[in-house]
Structures are given as C-alpha cells and as structure tokens.
N, C-alpha and C. Protein backbone atom coordinates (compact mmCIF):
# COMPACT_ATOMS: atom_id res chain seq x y z
N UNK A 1 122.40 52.75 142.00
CA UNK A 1 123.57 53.60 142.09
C UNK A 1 123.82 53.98 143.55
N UNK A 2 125.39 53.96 144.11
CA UNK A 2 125.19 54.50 145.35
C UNK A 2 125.22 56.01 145.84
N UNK A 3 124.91 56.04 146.36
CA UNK A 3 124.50 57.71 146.64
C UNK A 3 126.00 57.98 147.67
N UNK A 4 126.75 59.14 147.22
CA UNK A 4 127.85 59.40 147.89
C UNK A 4 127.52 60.71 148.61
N UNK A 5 128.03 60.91 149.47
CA UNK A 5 127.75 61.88 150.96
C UNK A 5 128.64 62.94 150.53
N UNK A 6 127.67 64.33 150.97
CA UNK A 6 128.94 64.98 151.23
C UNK A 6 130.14 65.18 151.79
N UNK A 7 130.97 66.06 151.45
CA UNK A 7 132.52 66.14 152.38
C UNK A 7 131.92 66.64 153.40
N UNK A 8 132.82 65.76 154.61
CA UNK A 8 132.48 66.33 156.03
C UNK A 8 133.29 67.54 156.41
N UNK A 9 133.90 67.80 155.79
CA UNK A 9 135.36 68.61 156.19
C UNK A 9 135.99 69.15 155.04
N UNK A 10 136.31 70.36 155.42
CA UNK A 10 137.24 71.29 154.44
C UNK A 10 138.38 70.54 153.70
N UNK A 11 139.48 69.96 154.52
CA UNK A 11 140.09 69.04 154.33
C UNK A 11 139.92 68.05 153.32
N UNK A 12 138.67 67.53 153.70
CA UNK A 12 138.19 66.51 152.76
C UNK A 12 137.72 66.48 151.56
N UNK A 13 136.91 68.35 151.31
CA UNK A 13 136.64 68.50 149.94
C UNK A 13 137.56 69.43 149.18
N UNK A 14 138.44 69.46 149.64
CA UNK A 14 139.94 70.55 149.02
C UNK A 14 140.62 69.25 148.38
N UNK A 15 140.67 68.12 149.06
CA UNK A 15 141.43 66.95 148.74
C UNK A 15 140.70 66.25 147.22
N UNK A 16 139.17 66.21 147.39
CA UNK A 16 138.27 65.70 146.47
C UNK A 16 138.64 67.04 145.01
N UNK A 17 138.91 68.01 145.40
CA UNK A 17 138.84 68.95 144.17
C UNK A 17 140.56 68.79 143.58
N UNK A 18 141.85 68.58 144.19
CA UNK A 18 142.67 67.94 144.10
C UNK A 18 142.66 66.59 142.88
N UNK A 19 142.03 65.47 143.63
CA UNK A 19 141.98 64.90 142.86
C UNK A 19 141.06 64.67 141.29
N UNK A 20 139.96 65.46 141.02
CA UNK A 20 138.98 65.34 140.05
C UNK A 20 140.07 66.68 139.26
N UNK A 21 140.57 67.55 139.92
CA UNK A 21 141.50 68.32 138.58
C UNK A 21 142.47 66.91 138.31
N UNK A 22 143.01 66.38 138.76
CA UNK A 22 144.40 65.16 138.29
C UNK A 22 143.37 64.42 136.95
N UNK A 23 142.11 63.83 137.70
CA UNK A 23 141.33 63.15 136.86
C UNK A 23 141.08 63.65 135.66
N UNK A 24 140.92 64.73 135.50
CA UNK A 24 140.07 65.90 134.24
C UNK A 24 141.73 66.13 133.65
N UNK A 25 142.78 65.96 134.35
CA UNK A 25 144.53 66.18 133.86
C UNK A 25 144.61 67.66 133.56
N UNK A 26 144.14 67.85 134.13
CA UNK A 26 144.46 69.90 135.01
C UNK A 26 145.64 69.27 135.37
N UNK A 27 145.72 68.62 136.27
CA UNK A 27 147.12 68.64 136.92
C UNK A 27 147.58 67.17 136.89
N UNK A 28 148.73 66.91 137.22
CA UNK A 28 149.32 65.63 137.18
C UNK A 28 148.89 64.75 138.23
N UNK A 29 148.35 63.42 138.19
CA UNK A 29 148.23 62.32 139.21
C UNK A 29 149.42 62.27 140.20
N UNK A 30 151.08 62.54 139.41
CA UNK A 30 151.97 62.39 140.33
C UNK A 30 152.30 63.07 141.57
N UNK A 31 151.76 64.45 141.25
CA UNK A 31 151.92 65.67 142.23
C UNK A 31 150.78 65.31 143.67
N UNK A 32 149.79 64.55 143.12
CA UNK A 32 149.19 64.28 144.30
C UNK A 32 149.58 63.79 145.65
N UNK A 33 149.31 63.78 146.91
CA UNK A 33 149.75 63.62 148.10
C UNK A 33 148.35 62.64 148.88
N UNK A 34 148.92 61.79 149.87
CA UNK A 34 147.78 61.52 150.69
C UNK A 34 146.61 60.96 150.29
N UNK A 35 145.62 61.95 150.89
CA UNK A 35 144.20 61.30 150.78
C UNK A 35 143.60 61.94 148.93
N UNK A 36 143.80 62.79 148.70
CA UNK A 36 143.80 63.38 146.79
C UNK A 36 144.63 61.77 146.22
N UNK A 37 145.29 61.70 146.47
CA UNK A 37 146.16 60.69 145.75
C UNK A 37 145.34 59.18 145.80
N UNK A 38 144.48 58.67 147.07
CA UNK A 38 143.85 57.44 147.15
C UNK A 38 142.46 57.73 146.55
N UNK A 39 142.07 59.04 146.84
CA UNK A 39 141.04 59.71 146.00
C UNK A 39 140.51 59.33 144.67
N UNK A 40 141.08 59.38 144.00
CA UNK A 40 141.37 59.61 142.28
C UNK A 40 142.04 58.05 141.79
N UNK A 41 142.41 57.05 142.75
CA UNK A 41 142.45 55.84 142.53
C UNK A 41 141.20 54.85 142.60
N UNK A 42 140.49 55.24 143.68
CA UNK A 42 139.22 54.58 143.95
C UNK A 42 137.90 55.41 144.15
N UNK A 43 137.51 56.71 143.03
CA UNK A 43 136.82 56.92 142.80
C UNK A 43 136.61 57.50 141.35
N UNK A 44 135.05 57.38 141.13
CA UNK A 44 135.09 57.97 139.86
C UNK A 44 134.70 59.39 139.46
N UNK A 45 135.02 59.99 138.52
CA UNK A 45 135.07 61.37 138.35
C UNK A 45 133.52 61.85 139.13
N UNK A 46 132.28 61.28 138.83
CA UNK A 46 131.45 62.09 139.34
C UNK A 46 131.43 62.03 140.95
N UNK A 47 131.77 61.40 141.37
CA UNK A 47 131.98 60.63 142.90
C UNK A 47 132.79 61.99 143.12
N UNK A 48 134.36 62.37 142.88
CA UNK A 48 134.74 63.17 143.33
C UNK A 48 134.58 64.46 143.30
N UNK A 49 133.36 64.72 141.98
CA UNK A 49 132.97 66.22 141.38
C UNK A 49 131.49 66.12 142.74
N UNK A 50 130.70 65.32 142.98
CA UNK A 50 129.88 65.64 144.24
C UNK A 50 130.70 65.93 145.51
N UNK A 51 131.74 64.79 145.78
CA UNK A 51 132.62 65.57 147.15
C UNK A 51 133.22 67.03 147.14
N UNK A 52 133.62 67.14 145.92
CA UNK A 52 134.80 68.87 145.72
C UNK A 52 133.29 69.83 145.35
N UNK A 53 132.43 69.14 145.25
CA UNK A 53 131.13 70.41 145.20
C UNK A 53 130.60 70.71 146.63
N UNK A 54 130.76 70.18 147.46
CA UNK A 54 130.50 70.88 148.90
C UNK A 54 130.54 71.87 149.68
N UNK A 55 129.60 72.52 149.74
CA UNK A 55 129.84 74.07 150.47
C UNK A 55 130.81 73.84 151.77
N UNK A 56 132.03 74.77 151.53
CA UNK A 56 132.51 74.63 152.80
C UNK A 56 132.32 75.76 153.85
N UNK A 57 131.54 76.71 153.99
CA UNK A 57 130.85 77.50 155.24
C UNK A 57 130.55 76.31 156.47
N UNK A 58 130.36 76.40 157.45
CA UNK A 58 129.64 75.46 158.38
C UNK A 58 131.04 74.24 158.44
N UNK A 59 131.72 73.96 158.08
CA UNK A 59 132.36 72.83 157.99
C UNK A 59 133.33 72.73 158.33
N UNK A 60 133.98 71.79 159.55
CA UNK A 60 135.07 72.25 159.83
C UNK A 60 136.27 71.88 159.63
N UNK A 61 137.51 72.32 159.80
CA UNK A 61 138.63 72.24 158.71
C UNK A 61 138.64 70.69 158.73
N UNK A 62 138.83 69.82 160.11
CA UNK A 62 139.05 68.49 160.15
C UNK A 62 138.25 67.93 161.01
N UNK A 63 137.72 66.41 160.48
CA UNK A 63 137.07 65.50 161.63
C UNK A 63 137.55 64.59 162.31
N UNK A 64 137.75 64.63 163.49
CA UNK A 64 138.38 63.50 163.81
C UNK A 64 137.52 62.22 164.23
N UNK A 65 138.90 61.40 163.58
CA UNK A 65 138.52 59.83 163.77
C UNK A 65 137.69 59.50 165.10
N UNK A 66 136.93 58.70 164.67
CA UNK A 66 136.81 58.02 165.72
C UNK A 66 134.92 58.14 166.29
C-alpha cells in the first residue's frame, strides 16, 4: 500500500477536506474548484480523509513551488 504524506499546507488540507465531503456527497462534486476538484478525481476516500486529517498549527497557509 502506498503510504500518503501529510498536507504540507493549510491550503492543501482545506482543499483535501473539500473534496472527501464531495466524495462522502456532503456536498456536490460540481461546486468544487481547482485543486478539491483534481482531488476527489484521483484520489481515494481514505487518501483524502489522511490529507484533510492534518493538524494545521505549524503549517503554513501556502508552499511554494519549486
């Protein structure tokens, strides 16, 4: 199994909790935006329930590329 990393970034696990509510159909797939939206296409529910479980203290809003 592969072992998935935490969210590096606030950003990143606001987006992951985004998409696993669409997945679970809390909310609609259509309303999604962006990176929630590629989210929930190419991952699977537990994949995105470990990213949207990430403490976000310590973490900062965005990482940049590169």
């Amino acid at each position: 199994m592969e072992r998935i990393m935490p969210a590096k970034s606030k950003a990143q696990q606001k987006a992951a909790g985004a998409a696993l509510s669409a997945e679970r159909g809390e909310t609609k797939k259509s309303e999604l935006q962006g990176a929630s939206r590629s989210m929930v296409e190419s991952m699977s529910e537990e994949e995105l329930e470990r990213l949207a479980s990430t403490r976000r203290k310590g973490k900062p809003e965005h990482v940049s590329k590169g």
